[in-house]
Protein backbone atom coordinates (compact mmCIF):
# COMPACT_ATOMS: atom_id res chain seq x y z
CA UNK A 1 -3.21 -16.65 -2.28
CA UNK A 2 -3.61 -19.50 0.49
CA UNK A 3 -2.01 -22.98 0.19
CA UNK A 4 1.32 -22.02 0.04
CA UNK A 5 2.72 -23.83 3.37
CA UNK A 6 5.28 -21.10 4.73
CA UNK A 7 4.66 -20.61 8.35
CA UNK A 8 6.09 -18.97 11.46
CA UNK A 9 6.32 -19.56 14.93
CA UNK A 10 6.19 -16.08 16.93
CA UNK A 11 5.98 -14.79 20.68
CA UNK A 12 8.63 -15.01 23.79
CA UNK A 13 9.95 -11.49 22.27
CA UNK A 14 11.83 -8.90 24.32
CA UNK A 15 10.89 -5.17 24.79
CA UNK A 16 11.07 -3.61 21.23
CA UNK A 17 14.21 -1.15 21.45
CA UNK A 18 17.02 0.12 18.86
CA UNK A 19 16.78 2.07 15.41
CA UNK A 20 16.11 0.94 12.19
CA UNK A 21 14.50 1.65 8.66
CA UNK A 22 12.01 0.19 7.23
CA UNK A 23 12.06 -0.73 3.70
CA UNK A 24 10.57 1.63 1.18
CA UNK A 25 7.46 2.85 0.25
CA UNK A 26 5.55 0.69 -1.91
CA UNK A 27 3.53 3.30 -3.29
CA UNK A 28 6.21 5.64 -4.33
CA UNK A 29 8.25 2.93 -5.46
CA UNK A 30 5.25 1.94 -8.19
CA UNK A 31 5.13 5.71 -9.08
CA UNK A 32 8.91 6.42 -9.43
CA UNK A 33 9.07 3.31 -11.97
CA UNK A 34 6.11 4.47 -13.95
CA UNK A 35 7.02 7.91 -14.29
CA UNK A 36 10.37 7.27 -14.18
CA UNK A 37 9.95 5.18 -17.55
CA UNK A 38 7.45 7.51 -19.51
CA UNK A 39 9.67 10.45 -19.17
CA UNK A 40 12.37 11.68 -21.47
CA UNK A 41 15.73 11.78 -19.88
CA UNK A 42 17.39 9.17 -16.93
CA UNK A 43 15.95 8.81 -13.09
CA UNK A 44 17.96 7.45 -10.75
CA UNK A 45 15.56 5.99 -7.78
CA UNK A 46 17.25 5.39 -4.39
CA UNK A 47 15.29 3.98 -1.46
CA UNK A 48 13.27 1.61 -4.52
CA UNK A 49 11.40 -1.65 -2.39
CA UNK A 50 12.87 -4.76 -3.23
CA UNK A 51 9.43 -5.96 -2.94
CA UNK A 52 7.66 -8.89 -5.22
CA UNK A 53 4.76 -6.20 -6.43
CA UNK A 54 6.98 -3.56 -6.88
CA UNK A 55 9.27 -5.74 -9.49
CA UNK A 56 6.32 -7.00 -11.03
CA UNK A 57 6.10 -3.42 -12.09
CA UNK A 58 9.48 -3.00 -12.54
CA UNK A 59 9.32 -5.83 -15.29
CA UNK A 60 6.40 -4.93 -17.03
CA UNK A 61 8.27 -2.00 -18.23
CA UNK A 62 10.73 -3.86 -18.97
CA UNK A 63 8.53 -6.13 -21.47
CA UNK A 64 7.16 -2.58 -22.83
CA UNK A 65 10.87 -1.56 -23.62
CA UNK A 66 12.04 0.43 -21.21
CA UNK A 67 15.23 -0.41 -19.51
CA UNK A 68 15.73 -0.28 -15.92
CA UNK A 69 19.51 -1.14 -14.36
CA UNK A 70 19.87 -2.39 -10.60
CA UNK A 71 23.44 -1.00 -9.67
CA UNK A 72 22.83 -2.14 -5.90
CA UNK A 73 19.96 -3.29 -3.84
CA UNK A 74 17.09 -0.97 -3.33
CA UNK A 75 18.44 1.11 -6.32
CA UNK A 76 17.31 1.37 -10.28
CA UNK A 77 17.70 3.59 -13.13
CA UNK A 78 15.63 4.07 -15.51
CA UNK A 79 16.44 5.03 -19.57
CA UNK A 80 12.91 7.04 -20.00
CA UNK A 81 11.21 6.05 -23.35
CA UNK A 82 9.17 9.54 -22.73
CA UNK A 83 5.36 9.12 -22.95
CA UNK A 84 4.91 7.55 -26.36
CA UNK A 85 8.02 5.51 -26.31
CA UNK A 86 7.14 2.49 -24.82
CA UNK A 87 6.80 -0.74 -27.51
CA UNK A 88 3.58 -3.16 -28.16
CA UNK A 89 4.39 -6.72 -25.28
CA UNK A 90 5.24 -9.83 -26.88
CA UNK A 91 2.76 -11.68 -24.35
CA UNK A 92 0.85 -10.86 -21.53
CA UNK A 93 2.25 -8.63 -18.67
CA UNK A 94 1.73 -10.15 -15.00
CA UNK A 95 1.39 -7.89 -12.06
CA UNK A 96 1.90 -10.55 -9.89
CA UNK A 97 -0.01 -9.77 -6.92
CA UNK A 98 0.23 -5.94 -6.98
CA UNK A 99 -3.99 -4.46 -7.22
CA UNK A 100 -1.80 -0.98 -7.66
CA UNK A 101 0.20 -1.97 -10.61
CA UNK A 102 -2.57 -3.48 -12.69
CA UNK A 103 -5.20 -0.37 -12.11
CA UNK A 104 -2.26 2.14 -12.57
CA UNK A 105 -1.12 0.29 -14.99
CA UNK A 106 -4.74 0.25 -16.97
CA UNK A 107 -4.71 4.13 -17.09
CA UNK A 108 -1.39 4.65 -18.64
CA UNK A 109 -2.01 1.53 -20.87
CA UNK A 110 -5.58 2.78 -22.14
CA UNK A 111 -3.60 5.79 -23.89
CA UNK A 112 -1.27 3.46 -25.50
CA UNK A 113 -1.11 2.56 -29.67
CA UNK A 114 -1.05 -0.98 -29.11
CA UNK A 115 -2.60 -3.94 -27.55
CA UNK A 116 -2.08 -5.21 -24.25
CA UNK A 117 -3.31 -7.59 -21.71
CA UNK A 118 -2.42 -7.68 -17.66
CA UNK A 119 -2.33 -10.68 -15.45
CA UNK A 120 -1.82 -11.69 -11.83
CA UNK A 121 -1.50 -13.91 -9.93
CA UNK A 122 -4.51 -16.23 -7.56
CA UNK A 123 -5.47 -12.86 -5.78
CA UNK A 124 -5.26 -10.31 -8.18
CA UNK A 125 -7.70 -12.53 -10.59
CA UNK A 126 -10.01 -12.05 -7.48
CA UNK A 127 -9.61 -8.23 -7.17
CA UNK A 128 -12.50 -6.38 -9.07
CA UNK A 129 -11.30 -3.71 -11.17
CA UNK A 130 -14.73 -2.52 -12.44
CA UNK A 131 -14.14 0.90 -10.39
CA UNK A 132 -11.10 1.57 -12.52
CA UNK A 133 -12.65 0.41 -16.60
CA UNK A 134 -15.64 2.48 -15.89
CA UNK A 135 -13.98 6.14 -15.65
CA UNK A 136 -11.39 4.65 -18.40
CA UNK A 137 -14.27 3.84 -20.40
CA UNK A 138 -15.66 6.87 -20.31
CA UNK A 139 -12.31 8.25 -21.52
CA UNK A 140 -12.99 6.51 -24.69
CA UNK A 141 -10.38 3.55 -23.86
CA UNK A 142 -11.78 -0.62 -24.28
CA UNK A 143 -11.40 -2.86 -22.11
CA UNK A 144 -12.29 -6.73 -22.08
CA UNK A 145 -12.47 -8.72 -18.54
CA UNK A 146 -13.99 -11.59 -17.03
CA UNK A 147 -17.53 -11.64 -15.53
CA UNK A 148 -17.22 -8.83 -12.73
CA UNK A 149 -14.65 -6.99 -14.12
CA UNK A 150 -12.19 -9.14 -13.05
CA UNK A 151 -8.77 -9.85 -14.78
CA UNK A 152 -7.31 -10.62 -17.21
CA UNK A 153 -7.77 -7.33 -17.89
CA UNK A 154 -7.58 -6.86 -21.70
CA UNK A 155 -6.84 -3.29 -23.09
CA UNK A 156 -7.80 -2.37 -26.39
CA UNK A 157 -5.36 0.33 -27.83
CA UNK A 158 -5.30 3.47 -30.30
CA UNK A 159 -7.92 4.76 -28.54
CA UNK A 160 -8.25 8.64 -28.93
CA UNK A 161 -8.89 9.82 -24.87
CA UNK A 162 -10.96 12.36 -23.79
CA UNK A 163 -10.09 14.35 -20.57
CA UNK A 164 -13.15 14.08 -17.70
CA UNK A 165 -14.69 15.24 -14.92
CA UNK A 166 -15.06 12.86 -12.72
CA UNK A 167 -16.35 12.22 -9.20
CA UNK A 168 -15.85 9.61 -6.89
CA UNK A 169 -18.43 7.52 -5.09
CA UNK A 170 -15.79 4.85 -3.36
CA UNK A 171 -12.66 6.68 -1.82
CA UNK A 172 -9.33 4.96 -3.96
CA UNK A 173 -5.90 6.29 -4.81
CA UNK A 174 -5.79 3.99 -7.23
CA UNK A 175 -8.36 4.60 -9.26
CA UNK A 176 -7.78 8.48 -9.04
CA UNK A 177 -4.51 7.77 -9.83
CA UNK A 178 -5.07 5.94 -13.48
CA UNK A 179 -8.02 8.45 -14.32
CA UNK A 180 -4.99 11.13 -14.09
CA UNK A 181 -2.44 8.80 -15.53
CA UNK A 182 -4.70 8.28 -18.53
CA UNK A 183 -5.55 11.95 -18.64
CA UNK A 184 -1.71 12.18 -19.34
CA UNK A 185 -2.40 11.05 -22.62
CA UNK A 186 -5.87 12.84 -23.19
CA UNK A 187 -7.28 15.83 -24.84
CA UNK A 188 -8.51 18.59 -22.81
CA UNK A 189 -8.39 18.57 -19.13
CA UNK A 190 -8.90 15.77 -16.20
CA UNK A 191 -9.91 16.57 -13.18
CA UNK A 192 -11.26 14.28 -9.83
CA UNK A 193 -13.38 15.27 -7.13
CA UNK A 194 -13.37 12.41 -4.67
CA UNK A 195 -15.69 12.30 -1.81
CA UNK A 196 -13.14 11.84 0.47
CA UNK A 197 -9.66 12.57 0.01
CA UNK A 198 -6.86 9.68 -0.59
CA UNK A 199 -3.05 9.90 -0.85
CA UNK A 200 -1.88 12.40 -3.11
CA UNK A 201 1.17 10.17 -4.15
CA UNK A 202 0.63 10.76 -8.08
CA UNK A 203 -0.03 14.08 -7.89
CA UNK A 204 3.37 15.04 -5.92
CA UNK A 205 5.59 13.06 -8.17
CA UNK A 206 3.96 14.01 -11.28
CA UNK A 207 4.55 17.62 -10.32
CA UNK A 208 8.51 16.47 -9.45
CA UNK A 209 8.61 14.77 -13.22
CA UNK A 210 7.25 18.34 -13.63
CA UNK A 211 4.26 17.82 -15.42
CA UNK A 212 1.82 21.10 -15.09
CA UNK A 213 -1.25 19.66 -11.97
CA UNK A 214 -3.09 21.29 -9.55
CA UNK A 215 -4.40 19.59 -6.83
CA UNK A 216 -5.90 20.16 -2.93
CA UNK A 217 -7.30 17.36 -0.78
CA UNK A 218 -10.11 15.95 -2.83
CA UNK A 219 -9.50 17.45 -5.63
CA UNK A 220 -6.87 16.85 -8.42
CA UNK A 221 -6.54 18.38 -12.00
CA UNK A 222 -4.12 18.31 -15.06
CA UNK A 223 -4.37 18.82 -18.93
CA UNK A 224 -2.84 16.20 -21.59
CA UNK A 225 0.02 17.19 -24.36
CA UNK A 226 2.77 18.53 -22.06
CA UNK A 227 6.13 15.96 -20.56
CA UNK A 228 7.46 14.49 -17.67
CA UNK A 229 11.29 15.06 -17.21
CA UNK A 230 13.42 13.01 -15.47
CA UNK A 231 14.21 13.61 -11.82
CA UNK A 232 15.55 11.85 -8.99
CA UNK A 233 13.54 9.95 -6.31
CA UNK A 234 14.40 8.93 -2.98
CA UNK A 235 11.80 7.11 -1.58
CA UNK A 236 10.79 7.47 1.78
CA UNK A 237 10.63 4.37 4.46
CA UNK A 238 6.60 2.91 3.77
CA UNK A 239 4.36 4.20 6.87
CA UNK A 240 2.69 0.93 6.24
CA UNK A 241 5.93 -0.91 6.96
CA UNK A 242 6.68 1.06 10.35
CA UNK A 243 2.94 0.97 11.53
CA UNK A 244 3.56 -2.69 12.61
CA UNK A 245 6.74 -1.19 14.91
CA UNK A 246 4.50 1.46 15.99
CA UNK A 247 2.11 -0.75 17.54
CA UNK A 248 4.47 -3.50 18.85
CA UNK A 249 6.78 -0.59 20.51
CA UNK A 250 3.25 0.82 21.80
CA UNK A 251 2.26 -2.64 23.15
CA UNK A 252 5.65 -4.53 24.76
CA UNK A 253 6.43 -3.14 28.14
CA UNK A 254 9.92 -1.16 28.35
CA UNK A 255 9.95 -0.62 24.37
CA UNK A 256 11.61 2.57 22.97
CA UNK A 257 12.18 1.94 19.14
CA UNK A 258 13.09 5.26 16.53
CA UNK A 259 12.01 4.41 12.72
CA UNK A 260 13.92 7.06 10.42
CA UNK A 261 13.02 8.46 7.44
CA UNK A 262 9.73 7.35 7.55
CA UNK A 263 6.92 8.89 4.91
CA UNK A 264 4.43 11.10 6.38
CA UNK A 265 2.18 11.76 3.33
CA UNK A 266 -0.94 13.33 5.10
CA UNK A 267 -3.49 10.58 3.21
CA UNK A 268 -1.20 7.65 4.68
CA UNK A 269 -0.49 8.52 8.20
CA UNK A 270 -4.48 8.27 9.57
CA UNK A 271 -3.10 5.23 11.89
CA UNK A 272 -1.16 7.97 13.93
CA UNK A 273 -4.10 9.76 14.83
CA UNK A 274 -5.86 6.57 15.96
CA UNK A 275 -3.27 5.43 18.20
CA UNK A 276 -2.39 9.31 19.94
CA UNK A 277 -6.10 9.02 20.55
CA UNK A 278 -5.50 5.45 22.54
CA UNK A 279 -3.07 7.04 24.53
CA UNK A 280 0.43 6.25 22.08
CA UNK A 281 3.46 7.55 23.20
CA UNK A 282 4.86 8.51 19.58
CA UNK A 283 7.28 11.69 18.64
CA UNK A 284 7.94 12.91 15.29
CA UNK A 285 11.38 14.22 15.04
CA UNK A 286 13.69 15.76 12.23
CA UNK A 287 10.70 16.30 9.71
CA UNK A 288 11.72 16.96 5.89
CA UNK A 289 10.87 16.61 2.46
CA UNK A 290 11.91 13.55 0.09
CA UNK A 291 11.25 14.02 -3.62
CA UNK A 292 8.02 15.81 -2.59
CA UNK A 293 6.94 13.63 0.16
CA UNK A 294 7.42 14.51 3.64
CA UNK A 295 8.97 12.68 5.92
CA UNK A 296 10.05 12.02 9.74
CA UNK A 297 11.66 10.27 12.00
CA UNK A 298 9.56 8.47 14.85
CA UNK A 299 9.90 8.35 18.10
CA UNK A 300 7.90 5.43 19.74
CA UNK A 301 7.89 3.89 23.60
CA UNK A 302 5.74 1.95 25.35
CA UNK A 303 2.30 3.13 26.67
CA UNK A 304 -0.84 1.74 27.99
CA UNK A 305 -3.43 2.04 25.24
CA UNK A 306 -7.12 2.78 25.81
CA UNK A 307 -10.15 1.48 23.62
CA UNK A 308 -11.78 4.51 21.07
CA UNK A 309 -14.36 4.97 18.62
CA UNK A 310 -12.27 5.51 15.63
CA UNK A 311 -12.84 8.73 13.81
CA UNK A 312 -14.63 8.13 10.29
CA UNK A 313 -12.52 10.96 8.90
CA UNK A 314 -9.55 8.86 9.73
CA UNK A 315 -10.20 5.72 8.12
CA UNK A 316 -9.52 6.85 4.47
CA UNK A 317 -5.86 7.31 5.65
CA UNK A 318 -5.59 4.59 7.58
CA UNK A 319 -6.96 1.72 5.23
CA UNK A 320 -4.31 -0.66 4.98
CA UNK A 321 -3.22 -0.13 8.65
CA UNK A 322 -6.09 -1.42 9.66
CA UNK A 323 -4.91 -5.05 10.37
CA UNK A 324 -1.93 -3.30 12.71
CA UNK A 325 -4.83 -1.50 14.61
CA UNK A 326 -7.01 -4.21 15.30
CA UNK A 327 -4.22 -5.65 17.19
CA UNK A 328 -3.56 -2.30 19.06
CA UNK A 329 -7.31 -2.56 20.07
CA UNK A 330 -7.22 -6.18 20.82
CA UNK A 331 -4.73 -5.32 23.51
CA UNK A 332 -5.91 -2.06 24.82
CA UNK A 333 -8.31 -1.11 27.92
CA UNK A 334 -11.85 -0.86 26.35
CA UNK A 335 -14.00 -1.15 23.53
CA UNK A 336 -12.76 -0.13 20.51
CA UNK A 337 -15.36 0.81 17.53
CA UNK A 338 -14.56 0.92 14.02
CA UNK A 339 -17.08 1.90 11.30
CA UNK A 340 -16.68 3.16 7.72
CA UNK A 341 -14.08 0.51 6.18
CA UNK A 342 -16.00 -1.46 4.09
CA UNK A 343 -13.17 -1.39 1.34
CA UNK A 344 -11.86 -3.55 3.90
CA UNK A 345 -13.97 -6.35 2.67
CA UNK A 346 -11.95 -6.06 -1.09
CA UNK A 347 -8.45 -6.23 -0.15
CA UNK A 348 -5.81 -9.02 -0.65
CA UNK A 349 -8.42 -10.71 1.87
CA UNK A 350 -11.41 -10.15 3.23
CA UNK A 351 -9.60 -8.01 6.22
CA UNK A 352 -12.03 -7.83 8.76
CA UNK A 353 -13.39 -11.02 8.36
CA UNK A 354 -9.74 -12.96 8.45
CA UNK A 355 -8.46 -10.58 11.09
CA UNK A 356 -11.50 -11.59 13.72
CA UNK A 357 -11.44 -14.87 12.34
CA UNK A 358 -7.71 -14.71 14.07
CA UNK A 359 -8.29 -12.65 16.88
CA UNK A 360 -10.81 -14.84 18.37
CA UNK A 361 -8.55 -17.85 17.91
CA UNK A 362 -6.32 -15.81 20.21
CA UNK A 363 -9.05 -15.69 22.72
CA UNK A 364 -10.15 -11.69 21.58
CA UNK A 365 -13.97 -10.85 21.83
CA UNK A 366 -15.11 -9.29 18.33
CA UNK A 367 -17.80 -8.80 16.49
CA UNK A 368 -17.98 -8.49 13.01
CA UNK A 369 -20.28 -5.65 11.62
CA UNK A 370 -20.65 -4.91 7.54
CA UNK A 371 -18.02 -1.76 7.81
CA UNK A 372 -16.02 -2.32 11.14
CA UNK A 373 -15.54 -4.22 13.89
CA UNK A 374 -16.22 -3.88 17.64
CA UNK A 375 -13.20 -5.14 19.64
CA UNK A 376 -13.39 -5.73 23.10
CA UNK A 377 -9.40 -5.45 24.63
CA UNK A 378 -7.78 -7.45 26.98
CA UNK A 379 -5.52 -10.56 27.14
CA UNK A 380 -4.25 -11.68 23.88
CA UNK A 381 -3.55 -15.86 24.18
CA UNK A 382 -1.70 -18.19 22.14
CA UNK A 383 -2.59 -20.07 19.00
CA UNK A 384 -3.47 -20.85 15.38
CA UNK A 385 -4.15 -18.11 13.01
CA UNK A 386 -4.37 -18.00 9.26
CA UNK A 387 -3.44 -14.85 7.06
CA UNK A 388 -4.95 -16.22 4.06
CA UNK A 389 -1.79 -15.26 2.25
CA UNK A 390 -2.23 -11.16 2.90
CA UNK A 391 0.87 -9.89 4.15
CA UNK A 392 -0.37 -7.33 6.49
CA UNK A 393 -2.09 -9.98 8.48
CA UNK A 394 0.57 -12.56 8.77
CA UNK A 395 2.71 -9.25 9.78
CA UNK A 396 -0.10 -7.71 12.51
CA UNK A 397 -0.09 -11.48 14.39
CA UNK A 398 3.53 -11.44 14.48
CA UNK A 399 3.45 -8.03 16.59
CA UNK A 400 0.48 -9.41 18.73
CA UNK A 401 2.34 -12.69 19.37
CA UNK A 402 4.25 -10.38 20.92
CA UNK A 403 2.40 -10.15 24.09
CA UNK A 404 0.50 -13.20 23.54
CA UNK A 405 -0.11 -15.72 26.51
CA UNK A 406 1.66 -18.26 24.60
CA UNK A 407 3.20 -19.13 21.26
CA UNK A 408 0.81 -18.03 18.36
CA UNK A 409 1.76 -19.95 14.94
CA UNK A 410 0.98 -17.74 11.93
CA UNK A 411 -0.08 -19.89 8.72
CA UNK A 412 0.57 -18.76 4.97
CA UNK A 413 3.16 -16.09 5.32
CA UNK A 414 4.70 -16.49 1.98
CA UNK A 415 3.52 -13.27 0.49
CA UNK A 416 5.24 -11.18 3.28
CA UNK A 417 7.98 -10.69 0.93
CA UNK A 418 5.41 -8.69 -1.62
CA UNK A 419 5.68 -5.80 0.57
CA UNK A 420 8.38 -6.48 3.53
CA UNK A 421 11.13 -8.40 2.41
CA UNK A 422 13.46 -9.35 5.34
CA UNK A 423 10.43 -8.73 7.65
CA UNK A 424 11.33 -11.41 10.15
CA UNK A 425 15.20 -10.56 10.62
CA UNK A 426 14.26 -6.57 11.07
CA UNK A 427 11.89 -7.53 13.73
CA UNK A 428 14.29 -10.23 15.73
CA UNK A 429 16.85 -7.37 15.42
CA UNK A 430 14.98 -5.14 17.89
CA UNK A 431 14.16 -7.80 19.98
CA UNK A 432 10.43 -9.67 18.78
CA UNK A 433 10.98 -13.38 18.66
CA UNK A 434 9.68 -14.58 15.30
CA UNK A 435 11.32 -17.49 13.75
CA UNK A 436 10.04 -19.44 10.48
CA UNK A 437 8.48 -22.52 10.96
């Protein structure tokens, strides 16, 4: 995902202050598309991320016959083809660099009558999904991949499914969610127990597309032969996308920023926790529901942060916030002490690995261990630093640039725009100085 040249130039910003929304959330907008297109009857998704992964998705279904309009930006609606509807690919279908379309995409493809083979792009060919063709396989579906279950991921189909128990060793939404996807299309009943719990985004909006599921934290179960019916979706502004406001509000002296509408999906919102625990001055206001997902505006101003020892029992809810927090605990009073993310170490980069790699250039004290890091906080300084082509990190140096000592150039920020388009004029608008280099 490196190599691709796009830069920026950040730091020099002003206190962080205004309102806005941040785009949608990435995760619901994957789900509403799916569902949206293997139930019977027309959704209408408002909110949608006009993101590169979640298009990628968008025109997979596309290729599998389904057809999705775009009346305006950040909206789609979808003509369900209902669960057995959709039509063999004429080639392969490419996932670009979205890890959650291609192993969501693997349970509701394992199910299907025909063929099919998914593709991505430089990253996604690096991404094992091993974790997600075992419990398939033991579903009865086939799969073909490349030495360590990596893609192209080919999917044998007319497979008859068989509904599972099963229980998870790693904690993943992901591959929960395409065990229940597939069980969609199974006989008997699927159920997960996962050793931790993750978000519960499939089994909220398959109960909106009204399919019959129970599920707790941990724990998720449905049965195969029933149908998902139509419904609207407004998706709620992605946590993910705000946490990077959160901590730059937190961090720039005189900062008072509100983010509406923002998801607060229990499984999603561990960063939160972390940063009330460093001494964040953050409000929730105006909480509410959005298509099953609950939501809230935020509240955030400036306040000195102190170094923790992260709760384990956060870090399943905080995974891909993680980049956001190191900065937090780069600039707070302390030691801070993170343990339990190894699944860092799999992600669209090595996470903790590039994001200490950075820090130090900044002048940060940090020390790598196999599941965490130990951060020591204090003055952040100008430099180099390279993302490696994962958004979140390109986005989390932006926001520390913030307070930097000097100007901090950001390499390989190109794949921002999976997950954040318009990321740079949002931020400018509320007073960061970020400019493309």
């Amino acid at each position: 995902m490196s190599g691709s040249g796009a830069a920026w130039v950040a730091g020099g910003g002003r206190a962080v202050q205004g309102e806005l929304k941040v785009p949608g959330d990435k995760s619901v907008s994957h789900r509403a598309i799916m569902l949206g297109a293997l139930a019977e009857g027309t959704t209408r998704v408002s909110g949608f991320l006009e993101g590169e992964d979640t298009r990628a998705t968008a025109r997979v279904f596309e290729s599998l016959g389904v057809r999705i309009d775009t009346p305006s930006a950040s909206e789609r609606v979808i003509q369900g083809a209902g669960l057995w509807g959709l039509h063999a690919p004429s080639g392969a279908l490419d996932c670009g660099n979205a890890g959650t379309g291609m192993r969501l995409l693997a349970g509701v493809l394992a199910g299907q009558r025909f063929d099919s083979t998914l593709v991505g792009d430089g990253s996604l060919s690096r991404r094992p999904m091993q974790r997600v063709m075992d419990p398939l396989s033991r579903m009865g579906a086939s799969f073909e991949a490349e030495p360590g279950g990596l893609p192209p991921l080919r999917i044998h189909g007319n497979k008859v499914l068989q509904g599972i128990d099963h229980q998870t060793t790693v904690a993943s939404a992901q591959v929960k969610s395409a065990i229940l996807l597939a069980g969609l299309y199974a006989r008997g009943e699927t159920s997960v127990v996962e050793a931790h719990p993750t978000r519960d985004y499939t089994e909220r909006m398959l109960a909106a597309f009204g399919w019959p599921i129970e599920f707790s934290p941990g724990r998720a179960r449905l049965a195969g032969g029933h149908v998902l019916r139509a419904t609207d979706i407004d998706v709620p502004a992605d946590f993910s996308s705000a946490a990077f406001f959160l901590v730059a509000a937190s961090l720039v002296p005189g900062s008072a920023l509100r983010l509406r509408a923002v998801g607060m999906n229990p499984r999603r919102t561990g960063l939160l926790g972390a940063l009330r625990l460093m001494g964040a001055d953050i409000v929730e206001e105006n909480p509410r529901e959005h298509g099953g997902e609950p939501v809230a505006d935020l509240l955030v101003r400036h306040a000195p942060l102190r170094g923790i020892e992260v709760p384990e029992a956060l870090v399943p809810d905080m995974i891909d916030e993680f980049p956001a927090l190191f900065v937090a605990a780069a600039a707070a009073r302390g030691r801070t002490v993170v343990r339990g993310a190894s699944e860092l170490r799999v992600k669209e980069s090595d996470r903790i690995a590039t994001m200490a790699a950075g820090l130090r250039a900044l002048g940060v004290s940090i020390d790598e261990t196999p599941d965490g890091a130990v951060i020591e906080g204090g003055r952040i300084g100008g430099g180099t630093v390279h993302s490696h082509g994962d958004h979140r990190i390109a986005m989390s140096f932006a926001v520390a640039a913030q307070i930097a000592g000097d100007e901090v150039r950001i390499e390989d920020v190109a794949n921002v725009a999976t997950s954040f388009p318009g990321f740079v004029a949002l931020s400018n608008g509320i007073g960061m100085g970020l400019a493309e280099a």
